[in-house]
C-alpha atoms as a PDB file:
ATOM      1  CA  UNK A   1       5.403  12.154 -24.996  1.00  0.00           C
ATOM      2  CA  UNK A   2       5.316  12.252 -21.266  1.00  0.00           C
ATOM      3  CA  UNK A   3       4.007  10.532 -18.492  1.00  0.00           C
ATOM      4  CA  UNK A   4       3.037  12.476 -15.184  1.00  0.00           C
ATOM      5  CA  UNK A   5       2.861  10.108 -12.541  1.00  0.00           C
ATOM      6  CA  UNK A   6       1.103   6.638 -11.993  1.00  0.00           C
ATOM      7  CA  UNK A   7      -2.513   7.246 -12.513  1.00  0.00           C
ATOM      8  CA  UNK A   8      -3.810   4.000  -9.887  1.00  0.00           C
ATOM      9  CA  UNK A   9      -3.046   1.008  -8.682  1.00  0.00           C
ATOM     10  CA  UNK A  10      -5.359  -1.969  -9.067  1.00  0.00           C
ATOM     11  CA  UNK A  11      -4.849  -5.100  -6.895  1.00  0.00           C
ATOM     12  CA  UNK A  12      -6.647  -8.363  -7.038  1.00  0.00           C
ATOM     13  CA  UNK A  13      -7.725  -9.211  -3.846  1.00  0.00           C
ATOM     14  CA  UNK A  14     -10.183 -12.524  -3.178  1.00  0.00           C
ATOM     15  CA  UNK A  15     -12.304 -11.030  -0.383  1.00  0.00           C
ATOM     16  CA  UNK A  16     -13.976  -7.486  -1.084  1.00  0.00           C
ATOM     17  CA  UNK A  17     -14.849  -6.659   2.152  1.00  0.00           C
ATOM     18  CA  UNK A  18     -11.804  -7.435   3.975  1.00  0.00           C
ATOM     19  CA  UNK A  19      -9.673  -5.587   1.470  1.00  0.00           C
ATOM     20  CA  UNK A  20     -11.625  -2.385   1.730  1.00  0.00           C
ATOM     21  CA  UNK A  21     -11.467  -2.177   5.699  1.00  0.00           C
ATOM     22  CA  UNK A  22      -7.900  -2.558   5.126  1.00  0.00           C
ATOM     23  CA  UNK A  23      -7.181   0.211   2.801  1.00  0.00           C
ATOM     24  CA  UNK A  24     -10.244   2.174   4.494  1.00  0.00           C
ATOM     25  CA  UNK A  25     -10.204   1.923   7.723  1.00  0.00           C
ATOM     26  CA  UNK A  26      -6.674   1.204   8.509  1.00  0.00           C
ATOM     27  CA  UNK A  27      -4.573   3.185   5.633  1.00  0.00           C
ATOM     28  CA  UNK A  28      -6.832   6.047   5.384  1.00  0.00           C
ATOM     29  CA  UNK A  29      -7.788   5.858   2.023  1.00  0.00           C
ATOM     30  CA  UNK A  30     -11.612   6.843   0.963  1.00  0.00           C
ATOM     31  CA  UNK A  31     -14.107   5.006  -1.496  1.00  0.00           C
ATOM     32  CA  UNK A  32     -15.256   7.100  -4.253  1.00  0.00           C
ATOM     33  CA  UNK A  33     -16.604   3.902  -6.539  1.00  0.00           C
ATOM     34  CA  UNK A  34     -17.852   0.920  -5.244  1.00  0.00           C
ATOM     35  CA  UNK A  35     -19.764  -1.843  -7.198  1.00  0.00           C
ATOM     36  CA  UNK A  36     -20.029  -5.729  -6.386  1.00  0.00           C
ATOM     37  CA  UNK A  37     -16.433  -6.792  -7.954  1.00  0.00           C
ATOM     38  CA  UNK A  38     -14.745  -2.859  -7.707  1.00  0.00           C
ATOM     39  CA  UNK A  39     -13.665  -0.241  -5.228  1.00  0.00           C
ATOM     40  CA  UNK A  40     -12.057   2.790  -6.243  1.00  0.00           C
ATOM     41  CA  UNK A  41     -10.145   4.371  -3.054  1.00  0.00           C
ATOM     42  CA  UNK A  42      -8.140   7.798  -2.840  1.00  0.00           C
ATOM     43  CA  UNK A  43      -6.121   8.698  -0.164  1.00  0.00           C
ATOM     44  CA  UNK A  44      -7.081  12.380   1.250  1.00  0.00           C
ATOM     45  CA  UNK A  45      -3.459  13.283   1.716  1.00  0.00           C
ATOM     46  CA  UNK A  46      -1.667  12.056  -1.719  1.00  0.00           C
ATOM     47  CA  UNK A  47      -2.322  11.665  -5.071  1.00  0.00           C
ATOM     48  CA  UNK A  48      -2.902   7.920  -4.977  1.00  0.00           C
ATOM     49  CA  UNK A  49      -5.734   5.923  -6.565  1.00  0.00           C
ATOM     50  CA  UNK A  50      -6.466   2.278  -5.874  1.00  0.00           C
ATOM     51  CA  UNK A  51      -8.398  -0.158  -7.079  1.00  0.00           C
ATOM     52  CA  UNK A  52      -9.642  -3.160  -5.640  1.00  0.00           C
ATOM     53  CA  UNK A  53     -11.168  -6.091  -8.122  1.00  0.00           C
ATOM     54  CA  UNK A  54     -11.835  -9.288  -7.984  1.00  0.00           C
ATOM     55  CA  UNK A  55     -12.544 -11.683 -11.030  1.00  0.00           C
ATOM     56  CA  UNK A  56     -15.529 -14.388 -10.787  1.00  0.00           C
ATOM     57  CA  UNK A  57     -12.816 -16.615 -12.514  1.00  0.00           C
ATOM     58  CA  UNK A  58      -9.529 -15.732 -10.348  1.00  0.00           C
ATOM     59  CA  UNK A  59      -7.359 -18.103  -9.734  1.00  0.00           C
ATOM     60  CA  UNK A  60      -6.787 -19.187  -5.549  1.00  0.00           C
ATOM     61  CA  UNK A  61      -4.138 -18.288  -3.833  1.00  0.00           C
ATOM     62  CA  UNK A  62      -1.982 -15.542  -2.095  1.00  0.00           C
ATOM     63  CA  UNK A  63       0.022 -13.102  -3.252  1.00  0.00           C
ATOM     64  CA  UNK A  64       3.442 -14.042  -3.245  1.00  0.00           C
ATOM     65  CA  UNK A  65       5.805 -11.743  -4.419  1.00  0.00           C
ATOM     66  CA  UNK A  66       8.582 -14.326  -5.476  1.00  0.00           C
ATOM     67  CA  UNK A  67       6.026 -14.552  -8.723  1.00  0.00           C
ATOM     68  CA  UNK A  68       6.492 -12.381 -11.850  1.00  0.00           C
ATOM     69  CA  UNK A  69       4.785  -9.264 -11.430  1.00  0.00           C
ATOM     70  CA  UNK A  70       4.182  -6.777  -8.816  1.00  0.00           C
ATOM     71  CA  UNK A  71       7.278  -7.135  -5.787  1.00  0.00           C
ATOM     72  CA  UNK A  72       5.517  -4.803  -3.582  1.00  0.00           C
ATOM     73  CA  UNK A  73       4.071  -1.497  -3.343  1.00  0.00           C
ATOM     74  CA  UNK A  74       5.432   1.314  -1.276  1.00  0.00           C
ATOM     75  CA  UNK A  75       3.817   3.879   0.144  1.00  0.00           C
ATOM     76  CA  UNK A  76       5.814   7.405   0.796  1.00  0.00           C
ATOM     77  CA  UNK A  77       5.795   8.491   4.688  1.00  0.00           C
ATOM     78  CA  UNK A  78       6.683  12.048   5.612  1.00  0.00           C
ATOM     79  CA  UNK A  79       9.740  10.889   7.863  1.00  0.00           C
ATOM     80  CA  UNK A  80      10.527   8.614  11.062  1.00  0.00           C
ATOM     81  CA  UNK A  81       7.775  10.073  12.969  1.00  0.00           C
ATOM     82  CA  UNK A  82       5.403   9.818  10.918  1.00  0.00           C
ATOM     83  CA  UNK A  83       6.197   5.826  10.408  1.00  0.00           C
ATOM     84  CA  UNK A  84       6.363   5.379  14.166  1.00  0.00           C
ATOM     85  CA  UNK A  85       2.377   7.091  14.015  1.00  0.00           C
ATOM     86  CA  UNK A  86       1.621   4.314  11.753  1.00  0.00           C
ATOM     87  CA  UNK A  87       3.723   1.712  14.146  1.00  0.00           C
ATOM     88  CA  UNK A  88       0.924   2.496  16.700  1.00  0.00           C
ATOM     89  CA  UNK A  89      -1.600   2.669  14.040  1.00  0.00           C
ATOM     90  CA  UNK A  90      -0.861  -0.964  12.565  1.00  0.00           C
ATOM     91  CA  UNK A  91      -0.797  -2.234  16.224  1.00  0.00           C
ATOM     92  CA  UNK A  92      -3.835  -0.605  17.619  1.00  0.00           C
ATOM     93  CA  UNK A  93      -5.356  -2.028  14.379  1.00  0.00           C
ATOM     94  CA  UNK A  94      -4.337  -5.671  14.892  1.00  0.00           C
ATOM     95  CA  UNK A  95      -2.332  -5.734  11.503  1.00  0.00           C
ATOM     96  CA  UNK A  96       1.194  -7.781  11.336  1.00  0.00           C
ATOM     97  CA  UNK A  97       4.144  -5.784  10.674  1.00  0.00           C
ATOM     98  CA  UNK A  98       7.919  -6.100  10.751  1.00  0.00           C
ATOM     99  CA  UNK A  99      10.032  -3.699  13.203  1.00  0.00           C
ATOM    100  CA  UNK A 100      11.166  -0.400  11.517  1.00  0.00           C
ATOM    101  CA  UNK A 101      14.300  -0.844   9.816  1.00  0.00           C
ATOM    102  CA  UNK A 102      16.583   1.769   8.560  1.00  0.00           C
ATOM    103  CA  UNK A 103      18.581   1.317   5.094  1.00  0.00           C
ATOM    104  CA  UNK A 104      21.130   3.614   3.143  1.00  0.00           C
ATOM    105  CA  UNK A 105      17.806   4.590   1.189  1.00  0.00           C
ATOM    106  CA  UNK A 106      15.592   5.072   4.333  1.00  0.00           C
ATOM    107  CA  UNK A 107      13.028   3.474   6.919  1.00  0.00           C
ATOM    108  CA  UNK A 108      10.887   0.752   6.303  1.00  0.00           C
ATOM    109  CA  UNK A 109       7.681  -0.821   8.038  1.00  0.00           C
ATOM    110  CA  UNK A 110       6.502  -3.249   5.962  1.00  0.00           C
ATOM    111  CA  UNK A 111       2.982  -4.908   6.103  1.00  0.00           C
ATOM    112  CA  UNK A 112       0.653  -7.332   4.892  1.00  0.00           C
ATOM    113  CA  UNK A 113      -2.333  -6.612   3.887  1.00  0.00           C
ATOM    114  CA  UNK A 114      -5.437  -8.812   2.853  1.00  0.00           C
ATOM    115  CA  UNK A 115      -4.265 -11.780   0.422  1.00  0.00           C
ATOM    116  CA  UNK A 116      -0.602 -11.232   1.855  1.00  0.00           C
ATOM    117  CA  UNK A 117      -0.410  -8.321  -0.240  1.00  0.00           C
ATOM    118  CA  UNK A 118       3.069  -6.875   1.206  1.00  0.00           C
ATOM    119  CA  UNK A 119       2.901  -2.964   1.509  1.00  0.00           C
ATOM    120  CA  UNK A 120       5.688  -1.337   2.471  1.00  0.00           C
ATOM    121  CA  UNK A 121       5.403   2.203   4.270  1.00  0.00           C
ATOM    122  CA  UNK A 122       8.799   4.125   3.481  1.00  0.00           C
ATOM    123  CA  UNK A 123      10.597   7.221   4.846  1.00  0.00           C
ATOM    124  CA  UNK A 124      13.064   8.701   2.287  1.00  0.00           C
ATOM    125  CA  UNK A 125      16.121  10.001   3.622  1.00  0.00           C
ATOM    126  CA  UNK A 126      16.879  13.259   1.878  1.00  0.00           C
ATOM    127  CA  UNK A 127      19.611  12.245   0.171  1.00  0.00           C
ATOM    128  CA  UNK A 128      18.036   9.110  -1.275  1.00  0.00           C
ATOM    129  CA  UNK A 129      15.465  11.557  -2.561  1.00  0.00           C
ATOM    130  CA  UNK A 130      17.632  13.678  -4.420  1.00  0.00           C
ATOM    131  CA  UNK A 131      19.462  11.030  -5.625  1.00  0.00           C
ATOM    132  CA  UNK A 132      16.453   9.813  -7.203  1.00  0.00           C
ATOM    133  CA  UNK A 133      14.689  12.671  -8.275  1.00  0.00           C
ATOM    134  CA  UNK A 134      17.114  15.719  -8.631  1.00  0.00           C
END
């Protein structure tokens, strides 16, 4: 038995609309399903499904990532340019971010989206790549 890759993401997220311009009109990613409590994004450039719900019974309350579950989810960024393009894409869009910092693994800008979901954009260094995956 194998497994190929993660097939999507679903988040919880209280507030439909404002999660969808986030992933849409800031991060890129396009709806392909869309019904009252789901949206079904892809990303053009990756092989990345994600799901938006929300539940008529969910419980109030931001994410917090000191909670069991999901830490945060990172997002792959073809190298330091490219994270400095989305540095001036977060800010033209308005969206909080910390400064990019580098790490023995790579570079980091991490955001927070709707419902303080944190979202990290991350450029590998080579070496942390191979490491990982060679």
């Amino acid at each position: 038995m194998t497994i190929g890759g993660i097939s999507h993401i679903s988040l919880t997220v209280s507030d439909m609309d404002a999660a969808r311009a986030f992933w849409v009109d800031v991060m890129g990613f396009a709806p392909r399903i869309e019904q009252p409590a789901l949206a079904v994004l892809v990303h053009p450039d990756a092989s990345i499904s994600l799901a938006l719900v929300t539940h008529d019974d969910g419980i109030d309350g931001m994410f917090d990532e000191r909670r069991v579950g999901l830490d945060h989810l990172a997002l792959d960024v073809d190298g330091v340019e490219a994270l400095r393009g989305w540095e001036t894409t977060l800010e033209a869009s308005d969206v909080a971010r910390s400064p990019i910092v580098e790490s023995p693994f790579g570079w980091h800008l991490n955001v927070r989206a709707p419902d303080n979901i944190a979202v990290e954009l991350l450029a590998m260094k080579p070496e942390a790549t191979a490491m990982l995956y060679s």
